[in-house]
Protein backbone atom coordinates (compact mmCIF):
# COMPACT_ATOMS: atom_id res chain seq x y z
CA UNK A 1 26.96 70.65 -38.88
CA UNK A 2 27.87 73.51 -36.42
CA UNK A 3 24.31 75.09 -35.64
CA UNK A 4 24.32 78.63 -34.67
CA UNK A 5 21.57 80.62 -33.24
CA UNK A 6 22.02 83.54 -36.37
CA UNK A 7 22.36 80.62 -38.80
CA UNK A 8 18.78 79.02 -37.72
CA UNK A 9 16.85 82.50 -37.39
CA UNK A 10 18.21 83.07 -41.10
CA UNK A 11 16.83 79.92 -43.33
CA UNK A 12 13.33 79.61 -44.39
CA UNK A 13 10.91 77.59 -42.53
CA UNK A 14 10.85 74.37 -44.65
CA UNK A 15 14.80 74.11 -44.13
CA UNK A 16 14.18 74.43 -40.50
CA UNK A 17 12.35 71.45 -40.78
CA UNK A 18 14.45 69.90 -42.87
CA UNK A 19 17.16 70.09 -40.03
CA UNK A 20 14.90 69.02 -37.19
CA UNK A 21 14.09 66.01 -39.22
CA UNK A 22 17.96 65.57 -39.46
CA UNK A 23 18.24 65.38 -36.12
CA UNK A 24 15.55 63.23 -35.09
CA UNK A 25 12.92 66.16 -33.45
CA UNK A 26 9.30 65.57 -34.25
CA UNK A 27 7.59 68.62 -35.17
CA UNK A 28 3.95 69.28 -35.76
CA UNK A 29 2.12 71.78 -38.04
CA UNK A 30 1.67 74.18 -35.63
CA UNK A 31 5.37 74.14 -33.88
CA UNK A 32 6.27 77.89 -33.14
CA UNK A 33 10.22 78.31 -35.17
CA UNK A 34 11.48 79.78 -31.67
CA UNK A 35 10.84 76.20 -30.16
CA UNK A 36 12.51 74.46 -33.13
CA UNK A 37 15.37 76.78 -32.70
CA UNK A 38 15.91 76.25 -29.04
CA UNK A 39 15.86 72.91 -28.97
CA UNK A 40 18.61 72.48 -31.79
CA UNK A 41 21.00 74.52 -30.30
CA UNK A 42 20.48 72.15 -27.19
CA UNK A 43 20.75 69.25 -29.13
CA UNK A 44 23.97 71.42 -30.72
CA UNK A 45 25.55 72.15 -27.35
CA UNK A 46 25.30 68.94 -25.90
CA UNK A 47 26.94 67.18 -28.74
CA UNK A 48 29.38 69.50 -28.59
CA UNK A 49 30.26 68.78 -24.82
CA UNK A 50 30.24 65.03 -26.04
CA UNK A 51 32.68 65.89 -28.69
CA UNK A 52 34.70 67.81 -25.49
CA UNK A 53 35.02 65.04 -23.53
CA UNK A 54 35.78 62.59 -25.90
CA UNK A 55 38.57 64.20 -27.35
CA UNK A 56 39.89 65.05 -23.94
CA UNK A 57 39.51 61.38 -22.43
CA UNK A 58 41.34 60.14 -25.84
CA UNK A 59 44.48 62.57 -25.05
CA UNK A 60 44.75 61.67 -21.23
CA UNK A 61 45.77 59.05 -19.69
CA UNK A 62 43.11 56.55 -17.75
CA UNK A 63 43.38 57.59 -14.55
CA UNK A 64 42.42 54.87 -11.65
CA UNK A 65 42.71 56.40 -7.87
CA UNK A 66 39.87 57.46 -6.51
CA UNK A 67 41.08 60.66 -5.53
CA UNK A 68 40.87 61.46 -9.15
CA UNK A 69 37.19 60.08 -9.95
CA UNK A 70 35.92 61.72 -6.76
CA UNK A 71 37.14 65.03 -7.76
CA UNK A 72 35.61 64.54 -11.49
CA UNK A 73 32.07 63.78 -9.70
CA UNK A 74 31.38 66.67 -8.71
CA UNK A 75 27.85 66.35 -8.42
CA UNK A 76 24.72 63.80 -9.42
CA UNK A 77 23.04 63.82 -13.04
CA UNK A 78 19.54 65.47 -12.27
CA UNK A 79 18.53 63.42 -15.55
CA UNK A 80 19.06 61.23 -18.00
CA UNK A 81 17.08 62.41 -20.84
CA UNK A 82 15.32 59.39 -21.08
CA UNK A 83 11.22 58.55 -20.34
CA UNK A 84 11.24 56.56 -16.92
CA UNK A 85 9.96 55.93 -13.49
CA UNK A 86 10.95 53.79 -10.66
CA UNK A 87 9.98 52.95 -7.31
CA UNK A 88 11.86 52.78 -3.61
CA UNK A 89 10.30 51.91 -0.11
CA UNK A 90 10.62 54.55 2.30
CA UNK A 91 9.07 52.65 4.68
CA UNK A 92 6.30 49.88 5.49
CA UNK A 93 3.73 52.52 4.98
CA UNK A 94 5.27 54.73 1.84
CA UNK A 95 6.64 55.06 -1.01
CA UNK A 96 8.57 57.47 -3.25
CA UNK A 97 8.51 57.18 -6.99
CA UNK A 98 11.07 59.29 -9.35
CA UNK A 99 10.25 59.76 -12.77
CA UNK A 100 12.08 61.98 -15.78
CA UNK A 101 11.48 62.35 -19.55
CA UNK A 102 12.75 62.71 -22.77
CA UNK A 103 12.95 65.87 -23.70
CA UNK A 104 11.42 65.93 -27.04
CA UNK A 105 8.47 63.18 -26.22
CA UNK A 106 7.84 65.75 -22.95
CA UNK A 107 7.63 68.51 -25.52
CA UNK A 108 5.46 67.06 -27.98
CA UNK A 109 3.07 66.22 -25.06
CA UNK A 110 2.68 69.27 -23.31
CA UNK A 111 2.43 71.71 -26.72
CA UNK A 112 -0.12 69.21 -27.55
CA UNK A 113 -3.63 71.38 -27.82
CA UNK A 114 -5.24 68.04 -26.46
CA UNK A 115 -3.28 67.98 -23.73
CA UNK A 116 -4.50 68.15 -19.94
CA UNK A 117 -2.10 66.62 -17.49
CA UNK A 118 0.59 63.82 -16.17
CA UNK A 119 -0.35 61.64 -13.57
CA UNK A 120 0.59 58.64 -11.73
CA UNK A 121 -1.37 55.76 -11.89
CA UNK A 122 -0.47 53.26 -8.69
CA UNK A 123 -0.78 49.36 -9.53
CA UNK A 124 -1.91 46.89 -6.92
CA UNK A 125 -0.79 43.29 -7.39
CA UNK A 126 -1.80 40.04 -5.55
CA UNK A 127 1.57 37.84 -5.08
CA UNK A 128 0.23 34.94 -7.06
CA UNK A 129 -0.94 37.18 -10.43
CA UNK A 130 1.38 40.12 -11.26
CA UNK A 131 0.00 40.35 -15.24
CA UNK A 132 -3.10 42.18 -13.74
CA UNK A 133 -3.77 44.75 -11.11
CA UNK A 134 -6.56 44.00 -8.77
CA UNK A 135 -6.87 47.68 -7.74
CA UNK A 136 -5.01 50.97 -8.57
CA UNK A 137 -5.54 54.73 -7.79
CA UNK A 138 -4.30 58.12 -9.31
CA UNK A 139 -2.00 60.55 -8.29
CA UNK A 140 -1.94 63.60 -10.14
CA UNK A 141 1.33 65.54 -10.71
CA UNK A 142 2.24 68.94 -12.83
CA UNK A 143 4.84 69.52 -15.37
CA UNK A 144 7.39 70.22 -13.06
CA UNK A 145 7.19 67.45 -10.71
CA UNK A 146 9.90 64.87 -11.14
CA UNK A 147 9.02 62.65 -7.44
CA UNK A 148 6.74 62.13 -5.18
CA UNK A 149 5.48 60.25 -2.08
CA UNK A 150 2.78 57.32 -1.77
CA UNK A 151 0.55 55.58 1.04
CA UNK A 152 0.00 52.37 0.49
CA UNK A 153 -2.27 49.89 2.72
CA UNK A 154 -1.40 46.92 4.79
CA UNK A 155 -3.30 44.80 2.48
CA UNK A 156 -1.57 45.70 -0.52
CA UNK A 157 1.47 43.06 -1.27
CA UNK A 158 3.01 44.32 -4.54
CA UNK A 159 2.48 47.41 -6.75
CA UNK A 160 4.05 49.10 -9.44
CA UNK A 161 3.57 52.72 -10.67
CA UNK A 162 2.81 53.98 -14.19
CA UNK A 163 3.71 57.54 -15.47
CA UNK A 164 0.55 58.41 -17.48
CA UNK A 165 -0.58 61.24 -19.82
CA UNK A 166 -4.12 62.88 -19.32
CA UNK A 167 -5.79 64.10 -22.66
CA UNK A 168 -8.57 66.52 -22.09
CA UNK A 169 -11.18 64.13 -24.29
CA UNK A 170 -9.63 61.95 -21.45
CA UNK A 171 -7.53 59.39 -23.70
CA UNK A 172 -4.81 57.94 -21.68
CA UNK A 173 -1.30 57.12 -22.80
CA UNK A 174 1.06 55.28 -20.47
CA UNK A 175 4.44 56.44 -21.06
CA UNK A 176 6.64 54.39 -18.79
CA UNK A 177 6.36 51.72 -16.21
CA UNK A 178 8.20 51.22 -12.69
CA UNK A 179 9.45 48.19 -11.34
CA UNK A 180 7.55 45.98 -8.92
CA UNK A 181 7.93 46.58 -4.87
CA UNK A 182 6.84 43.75 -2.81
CA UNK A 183 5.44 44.46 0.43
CA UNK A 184 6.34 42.11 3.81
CA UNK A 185 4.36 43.40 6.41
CA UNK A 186 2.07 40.81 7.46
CA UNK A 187 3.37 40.71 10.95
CA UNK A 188 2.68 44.68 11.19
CA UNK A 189 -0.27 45.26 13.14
CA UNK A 190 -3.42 46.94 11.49
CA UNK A 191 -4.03 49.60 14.29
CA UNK A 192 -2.53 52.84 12.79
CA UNK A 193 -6.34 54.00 11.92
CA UNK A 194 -9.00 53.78 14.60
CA UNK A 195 -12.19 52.94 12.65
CA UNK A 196 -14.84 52.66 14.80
CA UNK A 197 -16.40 56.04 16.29
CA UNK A 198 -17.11 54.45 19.67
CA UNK A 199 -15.22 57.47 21.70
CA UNK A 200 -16.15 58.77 24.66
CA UNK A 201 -17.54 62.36 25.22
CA UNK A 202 -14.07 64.16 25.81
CA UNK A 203 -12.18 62.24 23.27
CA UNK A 204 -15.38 63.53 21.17
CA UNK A 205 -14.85 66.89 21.94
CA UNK A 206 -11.46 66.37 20.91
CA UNK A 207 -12.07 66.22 17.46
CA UNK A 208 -11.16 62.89 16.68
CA UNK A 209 -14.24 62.29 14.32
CA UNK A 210 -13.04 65.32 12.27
CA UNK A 211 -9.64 63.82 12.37
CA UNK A 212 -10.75 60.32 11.25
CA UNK A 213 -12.78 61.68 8.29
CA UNK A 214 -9.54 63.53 7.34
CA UNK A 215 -7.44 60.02 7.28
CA UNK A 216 -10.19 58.44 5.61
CA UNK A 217 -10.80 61.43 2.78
CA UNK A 218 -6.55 61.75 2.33
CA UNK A 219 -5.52 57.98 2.86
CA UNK A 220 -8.63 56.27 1.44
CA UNK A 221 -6.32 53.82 -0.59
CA UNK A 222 -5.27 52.47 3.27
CA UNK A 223 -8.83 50.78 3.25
CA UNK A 224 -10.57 48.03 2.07
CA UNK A 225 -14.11 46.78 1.47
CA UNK A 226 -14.31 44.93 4.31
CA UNK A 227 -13.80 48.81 6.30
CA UNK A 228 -15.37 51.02 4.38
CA UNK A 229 -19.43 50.00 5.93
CA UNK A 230 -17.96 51.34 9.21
CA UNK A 231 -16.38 54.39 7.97
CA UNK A 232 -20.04 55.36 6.68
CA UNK A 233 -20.72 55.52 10.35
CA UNK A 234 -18.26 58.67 10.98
């Protein structure tokens, strides 16, 4: 069926539903028609393009060089329509996780009236037990993010991030799970953080117990138990 915008704004409700149903959209009670409509001439318009390029591809012939393919690619996909997450090293010290959803599941989430917020929940794994996380922290994120940057400790070996949903009673969904990064930095030495407040007067005056508390309240995830009865000392 050929959706039009004129053609949806004219049938009655319960045929509006009828056709989201066709085409796979979940809909609640209290979905506003303008939403409905929107999203079907999406759905519409990117079949169509499908259609495009199908028909096009059939009546050309395969072209190999790469001359060709780099002049088609004109430009990355900024998504994929599809509810994942995954994880990169940027360095020893951070991370950067990328994350994109289906567009109807991200709908039905964020018209929700329960709903609060997305957030990243950051697995910590020992090497010999990756079924359970010995530790983990949250990172929240709005709507609109799509990446974002991580610390992670020199005592962590192997995490793994989750892209969560927040519910204001605050039920948790998980709606998609990264891959697993292993860590080698044993041989990295531990002295990025000075822990101890044993400064002398200038360095004092400095500011550097201001500056410590800072690292501690912003990177707190980059210490451990066995550091945190001297941090109570800043």
């Amino acid at each position: 069926m050929n959706l039009s915008k004129s053609y949806l704004q004219s049938v009655s409700t319960d045929e509006l539903l009828q056709i989201a149903d066709d085409y796979g959209i979940f809909v609640t009670k209290c979905r506003d028609r303008n939403l409905i409509i929107d999203e079907l001439l999406e759905i519409n318009e990117e079949a169509d393009l499908v259609h495009h390029k199908t028909s096009k591809n059939h009546n050309e012939d395969l072209v190999l060089d790469d001359d060709a393919d780099d002049k088609d690619n004109t430009g990355l996909t900024l998504s994929y329509n599809k509810t994942e997450i995954h994880v990169l090293l940027r360095d020893p010290m951070w991370a950067f996780a990328f994350w994109d959803f289906y567009k109807p599941e991200f709908l039905r989430a964020v018209n929700d009236p329960d709903f609060d917020s997305f957030f990243l929940r950051v697995n910590l794994f020992s090497e010999d037990n990756l079924s359970e996380a010995y530790d983990s922290f949250d990172i929240d994120v709005t709507d609109c993010d799509r990446s974002r940057y991580f610390y992670l400790s020199f005592n962590d070996a192997v995490t793994k991030v989750e892209l969560c949903s927040r519910k204001i009673d605050g039920d948790i969904s998980v709606l998609a799970g990264s891959n697993f990064i292993r860590l080698k930095r044993e041989n990295i030495p531990n002295n990025l953080c000075v822990l101890d407040n044993d400064v002398s007067s200038p360095l004092y005056l400095s500011g550097i117990s201001l500056l410590k508390k800072h690292h501690f309240k912003n990177y707190r995830q980059a210490f451990r138990e066995k550091e945190e009865s001297k941090i109570e000392r800043l």
